[in-house]
Protein backbone atom coordinates (compact mmCIF):
# COMPACT_ATOMS: atom_id res chain seq x y z
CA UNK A 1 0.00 0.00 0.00
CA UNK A 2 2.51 2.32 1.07
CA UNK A 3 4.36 1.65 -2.58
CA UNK A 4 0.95 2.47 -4.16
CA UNK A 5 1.08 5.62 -2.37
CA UNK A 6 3.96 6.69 -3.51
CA UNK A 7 3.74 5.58 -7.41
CA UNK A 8 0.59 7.80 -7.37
CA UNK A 9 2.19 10.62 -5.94
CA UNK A 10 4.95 10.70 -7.88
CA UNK A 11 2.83 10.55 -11.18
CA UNK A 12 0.37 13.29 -9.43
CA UNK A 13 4.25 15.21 -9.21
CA UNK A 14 5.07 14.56 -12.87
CA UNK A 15 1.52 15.80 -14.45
CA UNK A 16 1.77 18.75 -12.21
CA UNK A 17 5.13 20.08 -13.60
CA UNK A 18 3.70 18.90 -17.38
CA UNK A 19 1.12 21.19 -16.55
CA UNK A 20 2.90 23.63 -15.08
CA UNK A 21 5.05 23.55 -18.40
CA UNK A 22 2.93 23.52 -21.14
CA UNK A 23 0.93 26.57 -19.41
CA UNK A 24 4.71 28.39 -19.29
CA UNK A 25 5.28 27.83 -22.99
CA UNK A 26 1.27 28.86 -23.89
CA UNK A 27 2.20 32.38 -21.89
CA UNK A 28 5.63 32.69 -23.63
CA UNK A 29 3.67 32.64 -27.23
CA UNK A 30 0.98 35.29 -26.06
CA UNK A 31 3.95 37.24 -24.78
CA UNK A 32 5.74 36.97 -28.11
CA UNK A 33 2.21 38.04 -29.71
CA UNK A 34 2.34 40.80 -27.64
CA UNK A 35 5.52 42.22 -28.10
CA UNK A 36 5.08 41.93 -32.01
CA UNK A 37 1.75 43.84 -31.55
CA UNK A 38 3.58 46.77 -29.30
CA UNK A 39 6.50 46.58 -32.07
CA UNK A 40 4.05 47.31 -34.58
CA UNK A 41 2.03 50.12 -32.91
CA UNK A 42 5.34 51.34 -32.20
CA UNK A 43 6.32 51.58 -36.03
CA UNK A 44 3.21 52.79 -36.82
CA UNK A 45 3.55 55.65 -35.04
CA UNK A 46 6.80 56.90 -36.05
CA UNK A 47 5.81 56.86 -39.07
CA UNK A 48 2.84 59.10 -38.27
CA UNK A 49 3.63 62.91 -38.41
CA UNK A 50 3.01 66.05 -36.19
CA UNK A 51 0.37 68.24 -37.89
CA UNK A 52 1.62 72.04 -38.03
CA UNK A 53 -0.04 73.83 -35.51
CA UNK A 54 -1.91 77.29 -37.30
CA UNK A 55 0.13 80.16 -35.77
CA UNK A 56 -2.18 82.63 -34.27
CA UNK A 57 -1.42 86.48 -34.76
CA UNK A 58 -0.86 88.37 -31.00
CA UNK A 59 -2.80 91.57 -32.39
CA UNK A 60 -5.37 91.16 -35.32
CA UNK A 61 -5.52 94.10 -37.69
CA UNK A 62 -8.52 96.27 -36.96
CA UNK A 63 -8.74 97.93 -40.12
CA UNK A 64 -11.86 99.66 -41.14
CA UNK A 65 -13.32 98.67 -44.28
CA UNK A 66 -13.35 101.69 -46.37
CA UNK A 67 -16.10 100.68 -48.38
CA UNK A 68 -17.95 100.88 -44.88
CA UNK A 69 -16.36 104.28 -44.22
CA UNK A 70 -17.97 107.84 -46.04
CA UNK A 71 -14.92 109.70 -48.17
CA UNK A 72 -13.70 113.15 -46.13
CA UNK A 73 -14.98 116.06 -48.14
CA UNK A 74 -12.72 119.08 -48.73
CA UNK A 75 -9.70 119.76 -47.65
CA UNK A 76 -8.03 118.01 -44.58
CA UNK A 77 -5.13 119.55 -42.74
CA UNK A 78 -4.31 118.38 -39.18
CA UNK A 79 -3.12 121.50 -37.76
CA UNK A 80 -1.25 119.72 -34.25
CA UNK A 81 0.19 116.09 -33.12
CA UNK A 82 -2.40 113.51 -32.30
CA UNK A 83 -2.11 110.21 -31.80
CA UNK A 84 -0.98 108.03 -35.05
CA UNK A 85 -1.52 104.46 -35.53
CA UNK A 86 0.93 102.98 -38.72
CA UNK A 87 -1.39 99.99 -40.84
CA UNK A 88 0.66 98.01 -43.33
CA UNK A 89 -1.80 94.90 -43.92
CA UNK A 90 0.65 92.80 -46.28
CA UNK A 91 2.97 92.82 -43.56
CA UNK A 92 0.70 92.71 -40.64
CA UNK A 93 2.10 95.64 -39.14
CA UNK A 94 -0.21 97.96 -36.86
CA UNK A 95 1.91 100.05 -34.55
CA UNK A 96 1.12 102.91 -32.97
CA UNK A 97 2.95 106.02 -33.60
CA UNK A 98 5.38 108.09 -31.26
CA UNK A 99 6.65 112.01 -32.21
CA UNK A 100 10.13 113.40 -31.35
CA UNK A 101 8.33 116.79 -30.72
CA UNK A 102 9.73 116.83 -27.01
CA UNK A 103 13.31 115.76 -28.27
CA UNK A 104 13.92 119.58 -29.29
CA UNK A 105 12.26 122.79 -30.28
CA UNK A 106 11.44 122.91 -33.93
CA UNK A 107 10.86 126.45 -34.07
CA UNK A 108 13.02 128.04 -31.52
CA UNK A 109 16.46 125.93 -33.68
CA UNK A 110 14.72 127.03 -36.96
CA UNK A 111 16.67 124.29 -38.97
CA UNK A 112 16.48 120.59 -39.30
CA UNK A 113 17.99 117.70 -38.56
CA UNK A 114 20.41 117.79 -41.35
CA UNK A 115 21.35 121.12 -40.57
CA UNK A 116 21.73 120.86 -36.81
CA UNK A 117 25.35 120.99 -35.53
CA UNK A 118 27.35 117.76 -34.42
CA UNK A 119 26.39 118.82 -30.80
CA UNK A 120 22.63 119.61 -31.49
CA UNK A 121 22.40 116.31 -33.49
CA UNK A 122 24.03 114.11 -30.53
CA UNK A 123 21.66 115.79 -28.21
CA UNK A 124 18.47 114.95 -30.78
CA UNK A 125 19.51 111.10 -30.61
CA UNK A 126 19.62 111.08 -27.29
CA UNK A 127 15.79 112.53 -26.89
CA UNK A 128 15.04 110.11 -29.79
CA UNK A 129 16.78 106.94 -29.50
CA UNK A 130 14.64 105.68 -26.16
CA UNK A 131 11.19 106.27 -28.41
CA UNK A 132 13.27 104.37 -30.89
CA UNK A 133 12.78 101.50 -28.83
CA UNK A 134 9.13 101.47 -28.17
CA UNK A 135 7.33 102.44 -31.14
CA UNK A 136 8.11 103.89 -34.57
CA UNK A 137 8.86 107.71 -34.52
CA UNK A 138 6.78 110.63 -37.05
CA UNK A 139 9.55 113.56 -37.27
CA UNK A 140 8.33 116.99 -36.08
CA UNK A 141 10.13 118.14 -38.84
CA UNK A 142 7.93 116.32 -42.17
CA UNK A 143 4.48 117.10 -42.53
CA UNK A 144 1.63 115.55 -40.62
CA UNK A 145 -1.02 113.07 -42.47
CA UNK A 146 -3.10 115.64 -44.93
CA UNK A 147 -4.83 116.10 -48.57
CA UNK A 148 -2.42 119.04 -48.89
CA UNK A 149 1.05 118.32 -50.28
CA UNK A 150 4.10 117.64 -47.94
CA UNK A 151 6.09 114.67 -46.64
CA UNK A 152 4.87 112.54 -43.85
CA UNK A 153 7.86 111.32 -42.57
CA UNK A 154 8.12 107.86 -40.08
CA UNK A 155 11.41 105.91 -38.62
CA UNK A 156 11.49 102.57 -37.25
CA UNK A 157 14.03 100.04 -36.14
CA UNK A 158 14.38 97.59 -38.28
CA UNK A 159 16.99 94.89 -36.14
CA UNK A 160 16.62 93.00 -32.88
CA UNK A 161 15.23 93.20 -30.62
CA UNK A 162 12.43 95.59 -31.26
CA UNK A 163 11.70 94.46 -35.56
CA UNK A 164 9.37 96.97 -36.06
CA UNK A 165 10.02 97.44 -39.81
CA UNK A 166 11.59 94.55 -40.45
CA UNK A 167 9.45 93.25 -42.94
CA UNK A 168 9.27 96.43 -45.00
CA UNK A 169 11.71 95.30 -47.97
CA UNK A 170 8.79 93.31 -48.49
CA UNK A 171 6.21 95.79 -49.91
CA UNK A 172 5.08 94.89 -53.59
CA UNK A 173 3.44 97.73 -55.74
CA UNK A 174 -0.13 98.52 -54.93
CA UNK A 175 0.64 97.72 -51.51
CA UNK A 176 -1.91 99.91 -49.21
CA UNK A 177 -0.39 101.38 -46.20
CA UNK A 178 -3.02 103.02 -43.43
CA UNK A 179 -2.63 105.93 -41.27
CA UNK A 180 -5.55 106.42 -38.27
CA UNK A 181 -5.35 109.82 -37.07
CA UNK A 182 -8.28 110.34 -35.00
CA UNK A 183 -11.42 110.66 -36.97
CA UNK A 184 -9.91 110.24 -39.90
CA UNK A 185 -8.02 107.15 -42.25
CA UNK A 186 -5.62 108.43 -44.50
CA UNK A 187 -5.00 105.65 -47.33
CA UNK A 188 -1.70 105.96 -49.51
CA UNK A 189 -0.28 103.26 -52.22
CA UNK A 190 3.38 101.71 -52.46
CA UNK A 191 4.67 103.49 -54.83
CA UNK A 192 8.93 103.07 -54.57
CA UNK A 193 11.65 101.85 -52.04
CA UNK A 194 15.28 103.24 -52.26
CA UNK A 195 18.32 102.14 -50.34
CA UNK A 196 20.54 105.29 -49.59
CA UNK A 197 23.20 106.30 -47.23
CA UNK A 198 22.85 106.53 -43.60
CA UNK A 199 23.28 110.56 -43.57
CA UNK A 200 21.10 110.89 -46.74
CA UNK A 201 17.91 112.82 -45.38
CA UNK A 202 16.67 113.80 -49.56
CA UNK A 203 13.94 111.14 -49.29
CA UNK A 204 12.63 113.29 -46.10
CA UNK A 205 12.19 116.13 -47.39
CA UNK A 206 8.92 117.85 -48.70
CA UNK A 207 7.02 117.04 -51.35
CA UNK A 208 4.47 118.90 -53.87
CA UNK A 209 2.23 116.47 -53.24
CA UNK A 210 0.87 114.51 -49.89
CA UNK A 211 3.32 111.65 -49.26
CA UNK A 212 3.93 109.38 -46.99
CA UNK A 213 8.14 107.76 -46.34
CA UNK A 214 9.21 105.65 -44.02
CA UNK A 215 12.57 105.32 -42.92
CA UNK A 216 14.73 102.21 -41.37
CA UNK A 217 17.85 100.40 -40.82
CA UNK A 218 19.77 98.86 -43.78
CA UNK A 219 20.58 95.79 -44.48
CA UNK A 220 18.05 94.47 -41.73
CA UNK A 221 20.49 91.58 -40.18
CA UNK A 222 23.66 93.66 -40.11
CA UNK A 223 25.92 92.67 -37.55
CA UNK A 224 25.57 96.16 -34.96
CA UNK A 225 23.64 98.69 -34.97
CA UNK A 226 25.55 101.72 -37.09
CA UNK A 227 24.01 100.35 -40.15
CA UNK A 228 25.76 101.97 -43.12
CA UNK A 229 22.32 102.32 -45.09
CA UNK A 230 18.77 103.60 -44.93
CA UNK A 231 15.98 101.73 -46.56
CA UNK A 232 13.15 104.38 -48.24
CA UNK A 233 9.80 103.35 -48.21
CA UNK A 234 7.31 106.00 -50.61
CA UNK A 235 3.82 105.83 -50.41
CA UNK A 236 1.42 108.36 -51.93
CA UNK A 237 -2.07 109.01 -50.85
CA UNK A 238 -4.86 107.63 -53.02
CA UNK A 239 -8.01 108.57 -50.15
CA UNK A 240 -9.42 109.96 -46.69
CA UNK A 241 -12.04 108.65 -44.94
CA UNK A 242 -13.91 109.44 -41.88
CA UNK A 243 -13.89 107.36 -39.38
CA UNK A 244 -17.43 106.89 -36.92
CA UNK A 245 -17.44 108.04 -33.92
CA UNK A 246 -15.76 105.94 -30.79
CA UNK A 247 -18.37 104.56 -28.13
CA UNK A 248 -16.85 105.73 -24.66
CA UNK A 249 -16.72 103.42 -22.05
């Protein structure tokens, strides 16, 4: 009996570990399965590419629509500074406007900038150079935005870190360029660019009819910042409109 015994336990033994077995080599082929699944998920989505993300603009440009707007009748002349705001939608510029009018006395020197001395011009950069930095500049010494004829005349830096005009070498005829002053949007047309030297001032001065240049840095990604060049950017104006009435808060 005792021999019976053990003869049956040692077969019970034996189908245990043929059990035990063919259960280890049934998990080690779902394993395999599942490693050639992962493998292939895996491939799959290498091969699988980021879409681009759609950049989003930090300032839309809130241009009026002139054929919303009623054309300015007569004659428009603004006869003091206001507030300008610079609208270049090809380049999506819209910047507001800054004036060196507290950088010196226009009429008390009774000359401009091209005629100022070597100390009176030092002194004008220095009153300039910090608006420079935060906003494009109109010159007190150009014209302001009007039917009449004259020179509207606007710097800006084109470099880092501020890139304000940057894009401006990239103007294509029939380009429209906006001026808001107040109640009124002054509409001018790309008509030329010019690169001239850095103490050339010609494109500045008046004209016999109403104009609009901007001036910048040239070449854009010189290495410093005395940039041997000026880029010219001439507009003319085509249009005035009036502009309705702001709701006050």
């Amino acid at each position: 009996m005792s021999l019976m015994c053990r003869r049956m336990a040692y077969l019970a033994t034996l189908n245990f570990f043929v059990i035990l077995l063919f259960l280890l080599l049934l998990s080690g082929c779902n394993s395999a399965g599942s490693d050639d699944d992962a493998l292939d998920l895996n491939d799959n989505a290498g091969d699988q590419k980021e879409e681009p993300q759609a950049e989003t603009s930090s300032e839309e440009l809130a241009i009026p629509d002139p054929e919303d707007l009623e054309p300015a009748d007569g004659e428009i002349v603004l006869e003091q500074w206001q507030p300008l705001r610079l609208i270049i939608p090809s380049i999506e510029l819209n910047l507001e406007i800054a004036s060196d009018r507290d950088t010196y006395e226009q009429e008390e020197i009774g000359k401009d900038p091209w005629e100022f001395s070597t100390e009176e011009y030092e002194q004008w950069l220095e009153g300039l150079m910090p608006l420079l930095s935060e906003s494009p500049v109109h010159y007190q010494f150009s014209s302001l935005p009007g039917t009449t004829e004259g020179n509207v005349a606007i710097a800006g830096h084109s470099p880092a870190p501020w890139y304000h005009f940057y894009d401006l070498d990239q103007l294509e005829s029939g380009d429209e360029v906006f001026i808001e002053a107040n109640e009124y949007l002054f509409v001018y047309q790309f008509k030329w660019d010019k690169v001239v030297d850095q103490y050339d001032w010609t494109p500045l001065y008046d004209t016999d009819y109403p104009a609009l240049t901007l001036q910048t840095c040239h070449p854009k990604d010189y290495e410093g910042f005395d940039h041997p060049e000026r880029l010219m950017i001439r507009a003319e104006l085509e249009e005035v409109y009036e502009l309705p009435e702001q709701d006050e808060d």
